[in-house]
C-alpha atoms as a PDB file:
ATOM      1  CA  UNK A   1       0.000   0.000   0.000  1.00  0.00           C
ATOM      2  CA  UNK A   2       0.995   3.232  -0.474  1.00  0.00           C
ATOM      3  CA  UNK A   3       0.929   5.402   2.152  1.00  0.00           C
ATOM      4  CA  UNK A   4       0.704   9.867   2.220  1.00  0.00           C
ATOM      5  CA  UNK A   5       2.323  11.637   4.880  1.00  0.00           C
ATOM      6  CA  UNK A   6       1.691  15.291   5.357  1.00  0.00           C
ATOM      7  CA  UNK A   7       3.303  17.689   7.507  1.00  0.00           C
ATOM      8  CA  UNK A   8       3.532  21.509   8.040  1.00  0.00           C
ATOM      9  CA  UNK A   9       6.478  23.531   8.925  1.00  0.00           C
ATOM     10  CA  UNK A  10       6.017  27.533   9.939  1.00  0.00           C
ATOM     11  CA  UNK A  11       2.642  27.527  11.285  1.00  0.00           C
ATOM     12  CA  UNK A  12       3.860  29.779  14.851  1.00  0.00           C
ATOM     13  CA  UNK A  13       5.966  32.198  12.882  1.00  0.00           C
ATOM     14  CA  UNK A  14       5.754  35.706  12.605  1.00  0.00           C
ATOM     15  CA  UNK A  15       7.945  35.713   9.370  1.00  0.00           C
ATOM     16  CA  UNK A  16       7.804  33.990   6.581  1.00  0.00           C
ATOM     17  CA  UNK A  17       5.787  31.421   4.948  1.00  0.00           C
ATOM     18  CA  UNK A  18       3.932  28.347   6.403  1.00  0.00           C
ATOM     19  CA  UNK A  19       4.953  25.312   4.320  1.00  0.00           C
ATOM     20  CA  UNK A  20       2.853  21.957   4.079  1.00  0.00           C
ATOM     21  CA  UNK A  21       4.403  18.764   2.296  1.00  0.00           C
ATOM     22  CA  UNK A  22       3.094  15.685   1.497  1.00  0.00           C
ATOM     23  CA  UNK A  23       5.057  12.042   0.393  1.00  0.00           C
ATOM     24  CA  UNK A  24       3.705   8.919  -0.758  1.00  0.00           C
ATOM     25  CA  UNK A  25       5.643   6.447   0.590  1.00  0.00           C
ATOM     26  CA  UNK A  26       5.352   2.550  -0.052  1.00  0.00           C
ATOM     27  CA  UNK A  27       5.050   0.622   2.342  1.00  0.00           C
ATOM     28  CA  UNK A  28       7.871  -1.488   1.835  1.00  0.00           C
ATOM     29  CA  UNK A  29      10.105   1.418   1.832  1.00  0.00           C
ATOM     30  CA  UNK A  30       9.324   2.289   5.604  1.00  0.00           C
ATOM     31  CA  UNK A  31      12.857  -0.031   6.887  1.00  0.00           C
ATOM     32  CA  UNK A  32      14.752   1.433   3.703  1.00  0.00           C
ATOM     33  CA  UNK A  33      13.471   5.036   5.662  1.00  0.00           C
ATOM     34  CA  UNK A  34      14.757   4.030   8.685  1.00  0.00           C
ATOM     35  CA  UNK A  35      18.217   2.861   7.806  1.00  0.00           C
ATOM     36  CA  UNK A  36      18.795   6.554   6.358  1.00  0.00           C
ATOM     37  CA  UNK A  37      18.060   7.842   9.207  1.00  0.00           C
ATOM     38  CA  UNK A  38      14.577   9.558   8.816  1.00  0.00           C
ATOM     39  CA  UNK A  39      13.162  10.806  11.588  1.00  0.00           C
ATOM     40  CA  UNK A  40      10.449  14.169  12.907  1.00  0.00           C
ATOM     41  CA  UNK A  41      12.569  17.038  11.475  1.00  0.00           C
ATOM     42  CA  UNK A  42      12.675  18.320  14.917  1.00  0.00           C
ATOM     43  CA  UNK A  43      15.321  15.862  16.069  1.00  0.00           C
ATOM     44  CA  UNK A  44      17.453  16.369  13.134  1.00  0.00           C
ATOM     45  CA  UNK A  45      20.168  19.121  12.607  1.00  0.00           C
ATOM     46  CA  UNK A  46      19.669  21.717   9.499  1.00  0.00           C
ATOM     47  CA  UNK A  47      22.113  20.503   7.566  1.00  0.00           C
ATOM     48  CA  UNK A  48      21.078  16.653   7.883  1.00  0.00           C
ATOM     49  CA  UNK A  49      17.461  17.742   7.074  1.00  0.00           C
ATOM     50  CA  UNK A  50      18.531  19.498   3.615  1.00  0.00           C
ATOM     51  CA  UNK A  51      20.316  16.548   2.862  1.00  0.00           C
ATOM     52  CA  UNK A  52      17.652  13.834   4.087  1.00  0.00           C
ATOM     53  CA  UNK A  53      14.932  16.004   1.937  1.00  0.00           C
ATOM     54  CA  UNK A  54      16.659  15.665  -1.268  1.00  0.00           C
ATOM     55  CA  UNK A  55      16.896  12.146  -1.511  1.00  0.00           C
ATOM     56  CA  UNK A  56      13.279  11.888  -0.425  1.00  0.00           C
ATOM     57  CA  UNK A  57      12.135  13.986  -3.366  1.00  0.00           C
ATOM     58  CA  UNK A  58      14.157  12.035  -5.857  1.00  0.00           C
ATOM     59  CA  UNK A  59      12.618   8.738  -4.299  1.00  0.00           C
ATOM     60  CA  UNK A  60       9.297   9.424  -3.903  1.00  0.00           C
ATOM     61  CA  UNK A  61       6.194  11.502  -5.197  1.00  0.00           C
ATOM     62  CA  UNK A  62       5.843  14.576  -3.324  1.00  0.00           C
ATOM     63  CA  UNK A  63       4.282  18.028  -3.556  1.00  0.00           C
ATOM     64  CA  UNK A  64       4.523  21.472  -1.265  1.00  0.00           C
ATOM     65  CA  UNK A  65       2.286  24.025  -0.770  1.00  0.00           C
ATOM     66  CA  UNK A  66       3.967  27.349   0.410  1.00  0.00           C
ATOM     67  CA  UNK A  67       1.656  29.879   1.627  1.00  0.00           C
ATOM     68  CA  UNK A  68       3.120  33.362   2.286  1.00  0.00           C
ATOM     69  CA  UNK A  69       2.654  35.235   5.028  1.00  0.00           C
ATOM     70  CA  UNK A  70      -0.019  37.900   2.817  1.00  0.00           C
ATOM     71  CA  UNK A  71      -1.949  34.944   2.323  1.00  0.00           C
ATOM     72  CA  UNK A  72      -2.542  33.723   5.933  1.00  0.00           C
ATOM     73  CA  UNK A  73      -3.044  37.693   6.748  1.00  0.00           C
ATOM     74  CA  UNK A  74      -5.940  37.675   3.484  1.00  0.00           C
ATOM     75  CA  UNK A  75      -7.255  34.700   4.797  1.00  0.00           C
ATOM     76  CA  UNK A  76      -7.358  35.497   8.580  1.00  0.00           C
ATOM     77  CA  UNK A  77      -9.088  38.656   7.480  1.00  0.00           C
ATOM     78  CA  UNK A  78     -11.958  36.950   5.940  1.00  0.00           C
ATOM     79  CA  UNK A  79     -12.272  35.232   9.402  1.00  0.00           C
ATOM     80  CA  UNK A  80     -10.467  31.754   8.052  1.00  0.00           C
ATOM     81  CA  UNK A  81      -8.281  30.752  11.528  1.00  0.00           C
ATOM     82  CA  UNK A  82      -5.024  29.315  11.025  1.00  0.00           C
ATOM     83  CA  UNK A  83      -6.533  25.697  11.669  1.00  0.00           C
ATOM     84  CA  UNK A  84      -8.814  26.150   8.714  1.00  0.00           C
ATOM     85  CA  UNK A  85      -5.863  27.013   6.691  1.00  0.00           C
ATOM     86  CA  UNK A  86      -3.948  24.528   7.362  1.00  0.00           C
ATOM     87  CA  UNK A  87      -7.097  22.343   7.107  1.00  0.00           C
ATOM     88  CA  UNK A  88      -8.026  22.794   3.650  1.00  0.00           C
ATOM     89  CA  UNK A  89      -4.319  22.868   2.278  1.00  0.00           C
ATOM     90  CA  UNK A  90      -3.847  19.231   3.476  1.00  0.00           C
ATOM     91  CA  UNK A  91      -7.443  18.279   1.975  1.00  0.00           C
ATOM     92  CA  UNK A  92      -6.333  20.122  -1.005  1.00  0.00           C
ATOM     93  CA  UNK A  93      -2.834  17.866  -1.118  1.00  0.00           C
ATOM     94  CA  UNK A  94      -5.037  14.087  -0.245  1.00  0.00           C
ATOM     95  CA  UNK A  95      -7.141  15.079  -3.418  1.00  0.00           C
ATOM     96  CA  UNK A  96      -4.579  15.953  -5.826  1.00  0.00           C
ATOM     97  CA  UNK A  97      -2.473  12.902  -4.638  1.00  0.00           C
ATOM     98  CA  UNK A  98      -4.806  10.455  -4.442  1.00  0.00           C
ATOM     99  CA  UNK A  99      -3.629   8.030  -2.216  1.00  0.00           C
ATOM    100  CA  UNK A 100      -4.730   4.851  -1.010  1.00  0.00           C
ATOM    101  CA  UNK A 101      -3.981   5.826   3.064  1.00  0.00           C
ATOM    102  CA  UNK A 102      -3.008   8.942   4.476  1.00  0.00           C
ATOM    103  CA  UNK A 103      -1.174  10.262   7.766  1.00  0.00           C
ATOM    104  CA  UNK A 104      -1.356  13.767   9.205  1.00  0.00           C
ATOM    105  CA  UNK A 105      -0.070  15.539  12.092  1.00  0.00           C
ATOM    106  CA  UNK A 106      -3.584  16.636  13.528  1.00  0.00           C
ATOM    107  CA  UNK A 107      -3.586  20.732  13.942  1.00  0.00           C
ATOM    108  CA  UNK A 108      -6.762  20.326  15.592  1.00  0.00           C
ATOM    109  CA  UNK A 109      -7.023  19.892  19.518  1.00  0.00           C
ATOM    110  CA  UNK A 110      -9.651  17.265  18.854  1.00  0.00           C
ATOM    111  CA  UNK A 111      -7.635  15.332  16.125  1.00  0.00           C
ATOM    112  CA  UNK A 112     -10.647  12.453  15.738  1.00  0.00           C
ATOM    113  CA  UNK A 113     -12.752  15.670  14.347  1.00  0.00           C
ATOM    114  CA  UNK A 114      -9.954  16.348  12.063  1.00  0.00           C
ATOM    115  CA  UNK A 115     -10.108  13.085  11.474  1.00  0.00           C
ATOM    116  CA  UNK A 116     -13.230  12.746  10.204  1.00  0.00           C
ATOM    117  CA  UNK A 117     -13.212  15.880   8.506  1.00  0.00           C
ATOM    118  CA  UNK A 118     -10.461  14.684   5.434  1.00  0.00           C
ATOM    119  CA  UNK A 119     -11.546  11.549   5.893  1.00  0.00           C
ATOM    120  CA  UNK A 120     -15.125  13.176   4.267  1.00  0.00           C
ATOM    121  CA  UNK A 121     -14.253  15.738   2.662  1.00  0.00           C
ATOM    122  CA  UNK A 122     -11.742  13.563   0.140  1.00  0.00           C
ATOM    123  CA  UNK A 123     -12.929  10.185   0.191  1.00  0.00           C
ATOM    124  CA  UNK A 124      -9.486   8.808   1.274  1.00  0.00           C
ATOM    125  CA  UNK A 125      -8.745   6.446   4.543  1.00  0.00           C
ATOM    126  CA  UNK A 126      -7.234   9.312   6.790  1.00  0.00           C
ATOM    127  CA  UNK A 127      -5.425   8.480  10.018  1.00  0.00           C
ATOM    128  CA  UNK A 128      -4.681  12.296  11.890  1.00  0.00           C
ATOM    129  CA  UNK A 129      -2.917  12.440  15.187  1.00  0.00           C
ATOM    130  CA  UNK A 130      -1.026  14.220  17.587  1.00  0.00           C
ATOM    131  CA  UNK A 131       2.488  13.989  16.689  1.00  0.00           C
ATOM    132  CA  UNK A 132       2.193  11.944  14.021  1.00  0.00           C
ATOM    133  CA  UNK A 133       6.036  13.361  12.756  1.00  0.00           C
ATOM    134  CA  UNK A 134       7.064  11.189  15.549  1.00  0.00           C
ATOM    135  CA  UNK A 135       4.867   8.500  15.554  1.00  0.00           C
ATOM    136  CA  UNK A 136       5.121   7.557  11.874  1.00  0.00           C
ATOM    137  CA  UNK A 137       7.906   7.632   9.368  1.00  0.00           C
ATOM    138  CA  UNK A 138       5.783   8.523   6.524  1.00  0.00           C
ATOM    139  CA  UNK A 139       4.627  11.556   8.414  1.00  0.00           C
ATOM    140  CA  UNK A 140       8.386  12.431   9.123  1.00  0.00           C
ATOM    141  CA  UNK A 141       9.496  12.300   6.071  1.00  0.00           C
ATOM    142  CA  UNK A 142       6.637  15.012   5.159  1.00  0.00           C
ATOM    143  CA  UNK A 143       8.181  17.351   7.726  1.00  0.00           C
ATOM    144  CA  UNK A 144      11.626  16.543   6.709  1.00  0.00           C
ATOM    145  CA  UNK A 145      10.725  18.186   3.594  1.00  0.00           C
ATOM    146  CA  UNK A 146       7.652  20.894   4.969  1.00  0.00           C
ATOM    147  CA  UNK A 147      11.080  22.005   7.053  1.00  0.00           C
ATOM    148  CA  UNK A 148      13.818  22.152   4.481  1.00  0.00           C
ATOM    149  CA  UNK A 149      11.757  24.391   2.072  1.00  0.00           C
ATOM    150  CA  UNK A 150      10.686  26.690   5.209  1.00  0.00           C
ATOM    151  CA  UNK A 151      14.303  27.251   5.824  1.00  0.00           C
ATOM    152  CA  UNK A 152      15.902  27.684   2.878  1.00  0.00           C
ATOM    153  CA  UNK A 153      13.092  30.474   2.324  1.00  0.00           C
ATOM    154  CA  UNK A 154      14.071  32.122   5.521  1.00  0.00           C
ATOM    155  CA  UNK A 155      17.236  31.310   4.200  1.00  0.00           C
ATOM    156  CA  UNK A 156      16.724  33.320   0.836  1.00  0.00           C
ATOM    157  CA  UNK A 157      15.209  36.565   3.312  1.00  0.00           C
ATOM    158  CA  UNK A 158      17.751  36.695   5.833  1.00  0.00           C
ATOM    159  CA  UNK A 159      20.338  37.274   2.808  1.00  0.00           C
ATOM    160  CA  UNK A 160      18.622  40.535   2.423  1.00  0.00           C
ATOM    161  CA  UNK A 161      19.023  41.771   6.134  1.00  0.00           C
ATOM    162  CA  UNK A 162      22.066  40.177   7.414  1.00  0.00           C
ATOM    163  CA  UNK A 163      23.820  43.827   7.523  1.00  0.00           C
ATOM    164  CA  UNK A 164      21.587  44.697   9.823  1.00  0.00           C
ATOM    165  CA  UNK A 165      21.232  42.016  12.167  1.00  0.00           C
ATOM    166  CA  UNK A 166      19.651  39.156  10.184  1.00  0.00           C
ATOM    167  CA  UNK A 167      15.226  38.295  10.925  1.00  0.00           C
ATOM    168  CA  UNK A 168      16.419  35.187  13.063  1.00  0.00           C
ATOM    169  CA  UNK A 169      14.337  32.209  12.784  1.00  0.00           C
ATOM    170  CA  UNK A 170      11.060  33.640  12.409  1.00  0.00           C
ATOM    171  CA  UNK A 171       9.450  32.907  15.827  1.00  0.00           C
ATOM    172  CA  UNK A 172       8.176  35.550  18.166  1.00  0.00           C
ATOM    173  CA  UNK A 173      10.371  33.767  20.530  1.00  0.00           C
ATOM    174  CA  UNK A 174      13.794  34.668  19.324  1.00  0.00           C
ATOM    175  CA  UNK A 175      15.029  37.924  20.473  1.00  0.00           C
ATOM    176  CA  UNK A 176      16.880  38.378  16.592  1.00  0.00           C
ATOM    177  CA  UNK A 177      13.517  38.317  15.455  1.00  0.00           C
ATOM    178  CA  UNK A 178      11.945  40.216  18.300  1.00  0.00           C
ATOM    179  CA  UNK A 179      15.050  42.785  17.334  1.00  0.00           C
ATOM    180  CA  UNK A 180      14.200  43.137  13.877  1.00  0.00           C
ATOM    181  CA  UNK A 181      10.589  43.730  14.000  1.00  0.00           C
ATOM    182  CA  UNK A 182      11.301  46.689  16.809  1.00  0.00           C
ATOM    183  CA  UNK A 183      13.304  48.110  13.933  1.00  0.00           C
ATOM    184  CA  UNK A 184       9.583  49.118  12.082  1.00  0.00           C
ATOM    185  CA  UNK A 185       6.132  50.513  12.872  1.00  0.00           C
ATOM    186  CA  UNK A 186       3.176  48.565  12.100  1.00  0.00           C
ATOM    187  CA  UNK A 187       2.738  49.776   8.845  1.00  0.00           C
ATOM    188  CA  UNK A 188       6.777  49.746   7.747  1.00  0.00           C
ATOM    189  CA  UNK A 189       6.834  46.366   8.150  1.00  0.00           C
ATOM    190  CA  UNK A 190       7.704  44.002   5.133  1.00  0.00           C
ATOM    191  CA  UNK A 191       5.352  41.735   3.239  1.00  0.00           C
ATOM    192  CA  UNK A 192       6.901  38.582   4.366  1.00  0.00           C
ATOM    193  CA  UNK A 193       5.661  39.700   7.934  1.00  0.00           C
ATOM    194  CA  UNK A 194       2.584  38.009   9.572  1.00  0.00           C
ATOM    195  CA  UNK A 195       1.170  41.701  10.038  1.00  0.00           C
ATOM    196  CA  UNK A 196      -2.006  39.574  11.675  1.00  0.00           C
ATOM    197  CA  UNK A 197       0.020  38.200  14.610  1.00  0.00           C
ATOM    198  CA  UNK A 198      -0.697  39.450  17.819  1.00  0.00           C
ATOM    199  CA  UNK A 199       3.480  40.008  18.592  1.00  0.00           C
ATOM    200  CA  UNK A 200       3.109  42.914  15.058  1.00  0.00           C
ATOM    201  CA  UNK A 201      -1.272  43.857  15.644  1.00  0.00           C
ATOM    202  CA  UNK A 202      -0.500  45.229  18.884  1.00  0.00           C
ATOM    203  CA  UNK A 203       2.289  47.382  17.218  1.00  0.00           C
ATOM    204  CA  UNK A 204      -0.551  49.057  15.510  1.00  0.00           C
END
C-alpha cells in the first residue's frame, strides 16, 4: 500500500511562509526510511534535514504548498483561523495525490474531528494524530521536507538583512527576530511579515 504523509512547517511564525508537504511512501520502503536515518525534522540538525529532503524527493512523489505570510493575513481577514488554513491545504494535497492511506499531524485539539473531517471531505482512509512526525515515518518524512523548504526560504530573506542584524528564525520567541521587528512601525513592516500576529497587531 501506499501510504501519504503530510506535515507543516512555519505555522507559529511571525515571518515567513507556512509550508505543508506531502510524500507517498510505499510501504515497503518504511525499513529502507529508517536505515537513512529519517526521523520528525525536529530531532534532526539543518544541515542533515537538507540533505535527508533531497533524496526523499528524488525517491518518492511529493508536492509542497507554500503559503506566504499575505496569504494567511488575506485569509485570517476573511475570518479563516489558522486551523482552517492549514485544514483545507492538506485536503487540497489528499485530493490531488490520491492516495490509497493517508497520515497527518492533527492541527486540531480534537484530532478524531480532524479526522473525520479529510476523511469526508476527500474520500481517502485518513489516520490524523497528535504527533504523528514522531509516531510515523511517513509523516516524518513530510516534515523533513515541509522544514527544508521553510528554511531555505528564511534562508533566501535573511540574505537581504544580514547587515543589519539578520530576521532570526522567524518565531516571536527569538530575540533576533523580536530585534528586527522593533526596527519598524506597524505599517513599515515588510510583506513577508505576519502583520495579523498578535506580537506585530499590537504594534498598531
Amino acid at each position: 500500500m501506499d501510504i501519504l504523509g503530510i506535515d507543516e512547517a512555519g505555522r507559529g511564525s511571525v515571518l515567513g511562509p507556512m509550508v505543508i508537504a506531502g510524500v507517498i511512501i510505499p510501504e515497503k520502503m518504511e525499513k529502507v526510511l529508517e536505515r537513512m536515518g529519517v526521523k520528525d525534522s525536529k530531532r534532526l540538525v539543518p544541515n542533515r534535514r537538507t540533505i535527508l529532503s533531497r533524496k526523499l524527493k528524488k525517491m518518492f512523489e511529493y508536492e509542497i504548498v507554500v503559503i506566504s505570510a499575505l496569504e494567511i493575513d488575506k485569509m485570517r481577514a476573511d475570518g479563516i483561523n489558522l486551523n482552517d488554513i492549514e485544514k483545507n491545504a492538506m485536503r487540497d494535497l489528499i485530493i490531488r495525490l490520491n492516495p490509497e492511506k493517508a497520515i497527518v499531524d492533527a492541527v486540531d485539539v480534537k484530532a478524531e474531528r480532524f479526522q473525520n473531517y479529510l476523511c469526508e471531505s476527500t474520500g481517502v482512509n485518513v489516520i490524523a494524530e497528535h504527533k504523528a512526525d514522531d509516531k510515523y515515518i511517513e509523516v516524518s518524512a513530510a516534515s523533513i521536507i515541509a522544514k527544508a523548504e521553510r528554511d531555505a526560504q528564511i534562508a533566501e530573506i535573511n540574505k537581504e538583512y544580514i547587515k543589519t542584524g539578520g530576521i532570526g528564525s522567524g518565531y516571536p520567541s527569538d530575540p533576533t527576530t523580536k530585534k528586527f521587528l522593533n526596527n519598524y512601525t506597524y505599517d513599515e513592516m515588510p510583506e513577508f511579515v505576519r502583520k495579523s500576529w498578535a506580537t506585530v497587531s499590537k504594534m498598531k
